[in-house]
Protein backbone atom coordinates (compact mmCIF):
# COMPACT_ATOMS: atom_id res chain seq x y z
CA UNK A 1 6.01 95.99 -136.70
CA UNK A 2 6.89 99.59 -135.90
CA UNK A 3 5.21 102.43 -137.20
CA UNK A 4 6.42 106.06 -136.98
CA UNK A 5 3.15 108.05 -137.09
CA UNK A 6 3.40 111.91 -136.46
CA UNK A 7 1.64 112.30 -133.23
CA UNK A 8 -1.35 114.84 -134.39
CA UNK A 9 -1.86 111.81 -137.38
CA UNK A 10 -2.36 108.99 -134.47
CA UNK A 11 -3.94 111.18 -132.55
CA UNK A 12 -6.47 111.97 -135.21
CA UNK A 13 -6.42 108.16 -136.38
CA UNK A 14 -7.39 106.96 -132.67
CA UNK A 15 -10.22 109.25 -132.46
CA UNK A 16 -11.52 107.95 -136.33
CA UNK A 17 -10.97 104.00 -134.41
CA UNK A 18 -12.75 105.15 -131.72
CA UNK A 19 -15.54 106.83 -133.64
CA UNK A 20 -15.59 103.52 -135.32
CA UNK A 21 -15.13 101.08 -132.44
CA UNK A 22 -12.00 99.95 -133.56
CA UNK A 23 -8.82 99.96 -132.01
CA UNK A 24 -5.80 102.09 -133.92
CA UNK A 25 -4.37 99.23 -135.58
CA UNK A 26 -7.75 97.79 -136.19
CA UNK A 27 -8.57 101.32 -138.39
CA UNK A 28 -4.45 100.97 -139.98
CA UNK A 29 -5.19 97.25 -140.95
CA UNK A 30 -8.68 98.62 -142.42
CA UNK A 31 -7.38 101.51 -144.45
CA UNK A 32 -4.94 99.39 -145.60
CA UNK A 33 -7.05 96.76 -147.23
CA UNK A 34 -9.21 99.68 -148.23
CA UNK A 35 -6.20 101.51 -150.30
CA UNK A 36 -5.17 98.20 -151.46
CA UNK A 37 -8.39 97.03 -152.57
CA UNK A 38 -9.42 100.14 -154.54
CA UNK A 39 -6.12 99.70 -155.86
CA UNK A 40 -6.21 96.51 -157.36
CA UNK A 41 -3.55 95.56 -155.07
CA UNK A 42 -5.46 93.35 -152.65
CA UNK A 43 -4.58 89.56 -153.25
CA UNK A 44 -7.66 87.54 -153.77
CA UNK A 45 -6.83 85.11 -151.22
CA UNK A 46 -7.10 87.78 -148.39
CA UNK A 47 -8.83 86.64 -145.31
CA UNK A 48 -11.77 89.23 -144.53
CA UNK A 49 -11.42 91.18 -141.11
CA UNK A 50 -13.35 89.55 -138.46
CA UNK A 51 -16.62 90.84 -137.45
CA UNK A 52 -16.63 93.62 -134.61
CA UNK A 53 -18.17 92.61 -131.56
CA UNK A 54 -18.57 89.71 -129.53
CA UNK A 55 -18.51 86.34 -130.86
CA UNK A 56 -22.33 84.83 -131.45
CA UNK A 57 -23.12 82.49 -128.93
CA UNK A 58 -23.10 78.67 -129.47
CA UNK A 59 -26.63 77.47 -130.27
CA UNK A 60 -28.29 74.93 -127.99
């Protein structure tokens, strides 16, 4: 999907990602489910985000 941002709104959205150690369209996708959610928008059968970070390692 394209998205036409203004460049001083990416620009400030990258460094809220980074801030957040998210990528740009990790920080779109959470906003998004954010706005949609405290809109009553959200459908209930939404998968959550994934965890940040590195997978847990396999137990032995």
């Amino acid at each position: 999907m394209l998205l036409r941002l203004d460049p001083q709104v990416y620009e400030a959205l990258a460094r809220w990602a980074g801030d957040e150690l998210r990528s740009a369209n990790a920080q779109i996708e959470f906003l998004l489910r954010r706005a949609l959610s405290e809109s009553g928008r959200l459908p209930g059968d939404v998968a959550p985000i994934p965890p940040r970070g590195r997978p847990p390692k396999p137990s032995e």
